[in-house]
Protein backbone atom coordinates (compact mmCIF):
# COMPACT_ATOMS: atom_id res chain seq x y z
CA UNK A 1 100.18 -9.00 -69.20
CA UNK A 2 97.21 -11.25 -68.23
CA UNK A 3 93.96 -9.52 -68.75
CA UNK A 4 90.51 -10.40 -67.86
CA UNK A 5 87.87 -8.57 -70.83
CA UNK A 6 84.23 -8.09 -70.45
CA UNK A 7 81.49 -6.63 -72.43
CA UNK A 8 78.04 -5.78 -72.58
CA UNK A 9 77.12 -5.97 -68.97
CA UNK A 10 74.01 -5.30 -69.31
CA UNK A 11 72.70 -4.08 -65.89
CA UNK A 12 73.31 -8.03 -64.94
CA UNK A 13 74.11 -7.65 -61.31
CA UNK A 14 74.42 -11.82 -60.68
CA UNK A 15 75.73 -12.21 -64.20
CA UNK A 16 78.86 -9.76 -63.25
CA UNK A 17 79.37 -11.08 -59.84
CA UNK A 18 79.85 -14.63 -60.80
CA UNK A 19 81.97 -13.10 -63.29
CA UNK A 20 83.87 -11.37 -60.90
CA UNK A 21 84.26 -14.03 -58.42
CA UNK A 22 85.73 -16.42 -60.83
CA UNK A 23 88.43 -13.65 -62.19
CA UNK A 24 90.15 -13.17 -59.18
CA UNK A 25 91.59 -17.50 -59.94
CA UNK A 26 92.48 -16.37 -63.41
CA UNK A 27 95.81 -14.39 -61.91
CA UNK A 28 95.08 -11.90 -64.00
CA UNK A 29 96.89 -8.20 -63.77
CA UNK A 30 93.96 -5.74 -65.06
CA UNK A 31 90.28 -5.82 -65.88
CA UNK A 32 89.18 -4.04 -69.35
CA UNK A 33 85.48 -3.46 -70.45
CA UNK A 34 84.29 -2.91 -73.70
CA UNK A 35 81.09 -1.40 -72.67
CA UNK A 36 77.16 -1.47 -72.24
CA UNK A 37 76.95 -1.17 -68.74
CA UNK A 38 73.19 -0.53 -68.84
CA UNK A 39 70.72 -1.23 -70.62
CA UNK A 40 68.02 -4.47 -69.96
CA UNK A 41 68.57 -5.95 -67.11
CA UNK A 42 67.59 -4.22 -63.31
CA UNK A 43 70.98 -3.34 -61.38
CA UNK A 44 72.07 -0.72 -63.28
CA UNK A 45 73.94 1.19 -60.53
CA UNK A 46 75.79 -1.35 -59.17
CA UNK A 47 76.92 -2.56 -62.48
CA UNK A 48 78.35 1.21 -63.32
CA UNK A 49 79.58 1.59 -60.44
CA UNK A 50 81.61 -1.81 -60.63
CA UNK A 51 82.85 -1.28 -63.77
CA UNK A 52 84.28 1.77 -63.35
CA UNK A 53 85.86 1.61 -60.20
CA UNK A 54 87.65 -1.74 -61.43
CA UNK A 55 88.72 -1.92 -64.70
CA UNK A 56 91.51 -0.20 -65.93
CA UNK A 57 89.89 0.89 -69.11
CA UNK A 58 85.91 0.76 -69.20
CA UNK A 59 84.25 1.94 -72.73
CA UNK A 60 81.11 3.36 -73.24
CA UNK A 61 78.51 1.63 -75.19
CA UNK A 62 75.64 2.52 -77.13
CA UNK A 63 73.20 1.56 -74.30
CA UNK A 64 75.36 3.97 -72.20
CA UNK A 65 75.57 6.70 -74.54
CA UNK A 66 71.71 6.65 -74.19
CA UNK A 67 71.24 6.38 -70.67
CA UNK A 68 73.89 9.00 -70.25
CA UNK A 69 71.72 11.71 -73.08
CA UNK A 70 74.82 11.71 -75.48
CA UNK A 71 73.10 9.84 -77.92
CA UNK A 72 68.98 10.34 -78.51
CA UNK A 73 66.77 7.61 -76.98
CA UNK A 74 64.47 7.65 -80.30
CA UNK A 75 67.57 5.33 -81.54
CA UNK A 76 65.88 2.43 -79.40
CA UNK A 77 62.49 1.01 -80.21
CA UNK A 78 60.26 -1.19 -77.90
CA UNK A 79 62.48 -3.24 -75.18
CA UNK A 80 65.15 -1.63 -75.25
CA UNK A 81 63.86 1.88 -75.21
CA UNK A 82 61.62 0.91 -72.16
CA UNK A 83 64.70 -0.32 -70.06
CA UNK A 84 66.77 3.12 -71.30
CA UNK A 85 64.12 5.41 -69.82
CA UNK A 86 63.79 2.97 -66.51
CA UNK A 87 67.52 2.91 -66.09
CA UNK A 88 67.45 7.16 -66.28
CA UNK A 89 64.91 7.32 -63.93
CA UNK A 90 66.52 4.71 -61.30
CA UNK A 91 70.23 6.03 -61.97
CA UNK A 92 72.14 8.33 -59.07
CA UNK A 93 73.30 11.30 -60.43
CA UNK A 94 76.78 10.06 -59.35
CA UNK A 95 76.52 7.15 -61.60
CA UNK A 96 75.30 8.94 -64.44
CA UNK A 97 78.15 11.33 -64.55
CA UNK A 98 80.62 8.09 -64.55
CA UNK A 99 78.82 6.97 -67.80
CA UNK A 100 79.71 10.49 -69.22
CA UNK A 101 82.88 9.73 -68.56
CA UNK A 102 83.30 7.18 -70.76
CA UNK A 103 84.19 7.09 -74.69
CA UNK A 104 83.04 4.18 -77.45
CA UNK A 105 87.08 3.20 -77.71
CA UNK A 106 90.32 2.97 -76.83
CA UNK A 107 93.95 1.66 -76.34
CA UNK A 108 95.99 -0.21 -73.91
CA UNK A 109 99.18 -2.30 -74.34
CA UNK A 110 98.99 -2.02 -77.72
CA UNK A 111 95.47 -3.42 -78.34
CA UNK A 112 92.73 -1.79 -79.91
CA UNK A 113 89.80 -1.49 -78.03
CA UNK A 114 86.26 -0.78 -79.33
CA UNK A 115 82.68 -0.91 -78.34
CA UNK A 116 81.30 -2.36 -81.92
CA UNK A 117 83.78 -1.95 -84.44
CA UNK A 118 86.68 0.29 -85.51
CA UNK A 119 84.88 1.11 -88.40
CA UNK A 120 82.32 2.53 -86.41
CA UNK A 121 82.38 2.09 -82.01
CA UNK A 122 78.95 2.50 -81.22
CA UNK A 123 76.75 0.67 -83.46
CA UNK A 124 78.51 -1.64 -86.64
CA UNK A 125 77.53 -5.19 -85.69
CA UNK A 126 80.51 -7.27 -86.71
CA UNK A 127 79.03 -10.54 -86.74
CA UNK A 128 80.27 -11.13 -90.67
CA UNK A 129 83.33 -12.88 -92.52
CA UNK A 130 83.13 -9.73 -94.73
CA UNK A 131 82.47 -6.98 -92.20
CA UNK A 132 85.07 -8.79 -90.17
CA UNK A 133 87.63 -8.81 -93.11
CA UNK A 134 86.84 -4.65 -93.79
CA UNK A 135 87.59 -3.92 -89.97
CA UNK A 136 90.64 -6.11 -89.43
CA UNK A 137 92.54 -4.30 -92.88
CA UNK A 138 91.73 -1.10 -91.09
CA UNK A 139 93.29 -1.64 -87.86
CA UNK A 140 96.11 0.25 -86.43
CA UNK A 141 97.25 -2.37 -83.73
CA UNK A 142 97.81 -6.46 -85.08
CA UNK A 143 94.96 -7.29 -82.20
CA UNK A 144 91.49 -5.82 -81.23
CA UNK A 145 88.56 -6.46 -79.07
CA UNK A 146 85.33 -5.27 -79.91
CA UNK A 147 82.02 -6.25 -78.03
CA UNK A 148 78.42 -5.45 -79.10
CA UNK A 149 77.15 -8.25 -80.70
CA UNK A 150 76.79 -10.58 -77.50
CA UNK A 151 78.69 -13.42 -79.08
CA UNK A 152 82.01 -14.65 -78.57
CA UNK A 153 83.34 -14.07 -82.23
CA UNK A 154 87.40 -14.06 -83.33
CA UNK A 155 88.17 -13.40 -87.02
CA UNK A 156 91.66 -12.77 -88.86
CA UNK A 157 91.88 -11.78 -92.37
CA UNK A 158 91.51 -14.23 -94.99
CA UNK A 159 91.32 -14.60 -98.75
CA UNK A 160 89.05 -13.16 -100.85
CA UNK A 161 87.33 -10.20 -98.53
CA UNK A 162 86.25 -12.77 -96.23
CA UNK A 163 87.93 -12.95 -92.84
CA UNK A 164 89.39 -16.61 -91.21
CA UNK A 165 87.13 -17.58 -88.10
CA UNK A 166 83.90 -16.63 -86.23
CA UNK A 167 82.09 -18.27 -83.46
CA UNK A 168 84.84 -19.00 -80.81
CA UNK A 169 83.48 -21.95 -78.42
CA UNK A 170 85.05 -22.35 -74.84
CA UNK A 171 88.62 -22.60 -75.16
CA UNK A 172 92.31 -21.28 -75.46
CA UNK A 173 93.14 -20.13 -79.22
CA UNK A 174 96.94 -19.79 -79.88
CA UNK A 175 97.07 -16.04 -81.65
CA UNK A 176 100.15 -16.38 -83.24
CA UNK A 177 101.81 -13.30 -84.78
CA UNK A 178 98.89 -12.38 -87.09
CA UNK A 179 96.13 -9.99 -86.77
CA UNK A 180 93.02 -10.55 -84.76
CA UNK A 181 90.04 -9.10 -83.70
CA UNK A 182 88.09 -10.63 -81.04
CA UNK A 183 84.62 -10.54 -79.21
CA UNK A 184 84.48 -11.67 -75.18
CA UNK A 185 80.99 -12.43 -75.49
CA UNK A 186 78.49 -11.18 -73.16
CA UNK A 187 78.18 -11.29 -69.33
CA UNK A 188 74.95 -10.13 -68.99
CA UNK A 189 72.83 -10.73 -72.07
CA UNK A 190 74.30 -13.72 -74.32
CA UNK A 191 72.85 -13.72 -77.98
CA UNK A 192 74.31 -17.01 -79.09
CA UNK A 193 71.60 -19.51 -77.65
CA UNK A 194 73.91 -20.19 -74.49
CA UNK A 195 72.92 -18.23 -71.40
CA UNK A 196 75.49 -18.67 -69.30
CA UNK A 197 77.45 -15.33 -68.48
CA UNK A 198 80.82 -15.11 -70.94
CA UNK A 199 83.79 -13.21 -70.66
CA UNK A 200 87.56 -13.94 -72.16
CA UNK A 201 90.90 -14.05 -70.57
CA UNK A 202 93.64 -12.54 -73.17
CA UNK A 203 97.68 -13.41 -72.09
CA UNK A 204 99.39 -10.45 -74.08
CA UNK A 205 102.74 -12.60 -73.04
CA UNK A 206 102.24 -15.71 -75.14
CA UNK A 207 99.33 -14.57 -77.43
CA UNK A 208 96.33 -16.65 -76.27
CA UNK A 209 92.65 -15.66 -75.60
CA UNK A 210 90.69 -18.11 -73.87
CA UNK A 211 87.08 -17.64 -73.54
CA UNK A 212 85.06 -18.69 -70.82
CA UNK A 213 81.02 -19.26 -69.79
CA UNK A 214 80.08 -19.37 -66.23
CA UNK A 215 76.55 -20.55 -64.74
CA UNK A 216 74.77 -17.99 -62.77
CA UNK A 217 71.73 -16.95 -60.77
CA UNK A 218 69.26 -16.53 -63.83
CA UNK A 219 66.39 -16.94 -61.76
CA UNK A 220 67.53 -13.93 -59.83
CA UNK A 221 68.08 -11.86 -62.80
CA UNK A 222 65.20 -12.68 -63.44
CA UNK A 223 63.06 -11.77 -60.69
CA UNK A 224 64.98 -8.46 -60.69
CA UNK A 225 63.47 -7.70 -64.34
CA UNK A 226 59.68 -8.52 -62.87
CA UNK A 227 60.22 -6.45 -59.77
CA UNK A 228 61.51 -3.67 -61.36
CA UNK A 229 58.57 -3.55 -63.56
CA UNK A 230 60.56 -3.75 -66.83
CA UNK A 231 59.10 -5.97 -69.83
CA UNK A 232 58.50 -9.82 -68.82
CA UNK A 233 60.09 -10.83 -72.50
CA UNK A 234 63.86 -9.08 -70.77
CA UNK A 235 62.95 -11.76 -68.19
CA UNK A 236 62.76 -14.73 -70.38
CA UNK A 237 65.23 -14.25 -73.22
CA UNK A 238 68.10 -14.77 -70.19
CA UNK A 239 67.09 -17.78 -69.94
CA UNK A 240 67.56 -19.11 -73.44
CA UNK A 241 70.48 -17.04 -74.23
CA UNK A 242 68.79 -14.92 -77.34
């Protein structure tokens, strides 16, 4: 099976859409999300709405778990909490009950699937050699994907507690027949100093994950953020990929 994988959204209507325009020339046979549909950005109902209806699996995220009351908004502080009451407000009731819907992780063709980590779905930040190493000697499947920390990350265990791996630049990397877990990268809010919009294409056939960054309409995304009347600094961290 040839899968496209997205995470962390992000309410990043032209982020998803290039996205989604380029993954229909990856021949790919299903589309999986890891979550963080909301949260940030201004198209919040179209980027639900997407996501649901299309992939084949779509987790819930802790933006999501917010937005959707399942999880307390005092969690958030200053940006983030801002865009979590916005997207509530702005949010069909329709699109709120798909984001109910939804759970922190899953399975499919043998792969673990998790918002943040399997140690903990919603909110562990595996963006370690250590934390890496804890989650990948806990796994139940020999590969996982795990989204959260808006970087394209993939780790397998090492020596020492310390995990093999991190930072995984464009590119195919060969899997091979030991344990992995591994992090698309964001589409709609990249934390790794690159903006462009990232997602990964895993081949469960011959073991590969290739991860790829796509140019988008920033400036639109942008302009979305102003107009909506959410905070300028949502505006201008797109642009420098932070």
């Amino acid at each position: 099976m040839r899968v496209i994988v997205v995470s962390d959204v992000h309410s990043n209507l032209p982020a998803l859409e290039a996205v989604l325009e380029a993954a229909e020339g990856e021949a790919a046979e299903e589309l999986w999300c890891l979550g963080d549909l909301v949260g940030y950005n201004a198209d919040p109902e179209a980027c639900t709405v997407a996501m649901v209806e299309l992939a084949v699996v779509c987790l819930a995220g802790n933006h999501d778990l917010v937005v959707n009351g399942t999880v307390d908004i005092s969690v958030f502080a200053h940006d983030a909490a801002v865009a979590a009451r916005w997207t509530q407000e702005v949010l069909s009731a329709d699109a709120l009950a798909m984001l109910r819907s939804l759970e922190p992780s899953g399975e499919r063709a043998g792969v673990g699937l998790y918002h943040a980590s399997p140690r903990d779905p919603v909110w562990e930040y595996v963006i370690d050699q250590r934390t890496a190493q804890s989650c990948l000697e806990l796994l139940p499947h020999d590969l996982a994907l795990i989204g959260h920390s808006h970087v394209p990350l993939a780790y397998t265990p090492g020596a020492g507690g310390r995990a093999d791996g991190g930072y995984a630049e464009p590119g195919t990397l060969q899997l091979g027949e030991g344990r992995w877990l591994l992090n698309p990268g964001s589409v709609g809010q990249p934390r790794d100093g690159d903006p462009r919009a990232a997602y990964m294409v895993l081949d469960l056939a011959v073991r590969t994950a290739t991860w790829r960054r796509l140019e988008y309409d920033i400036e639109r995304a942008q302009r979305e953020i102003v107009d909506a009347g959410l905070p300028a600094s949502l505006a201008r961290r797109l642009g420098e990929g932070r």
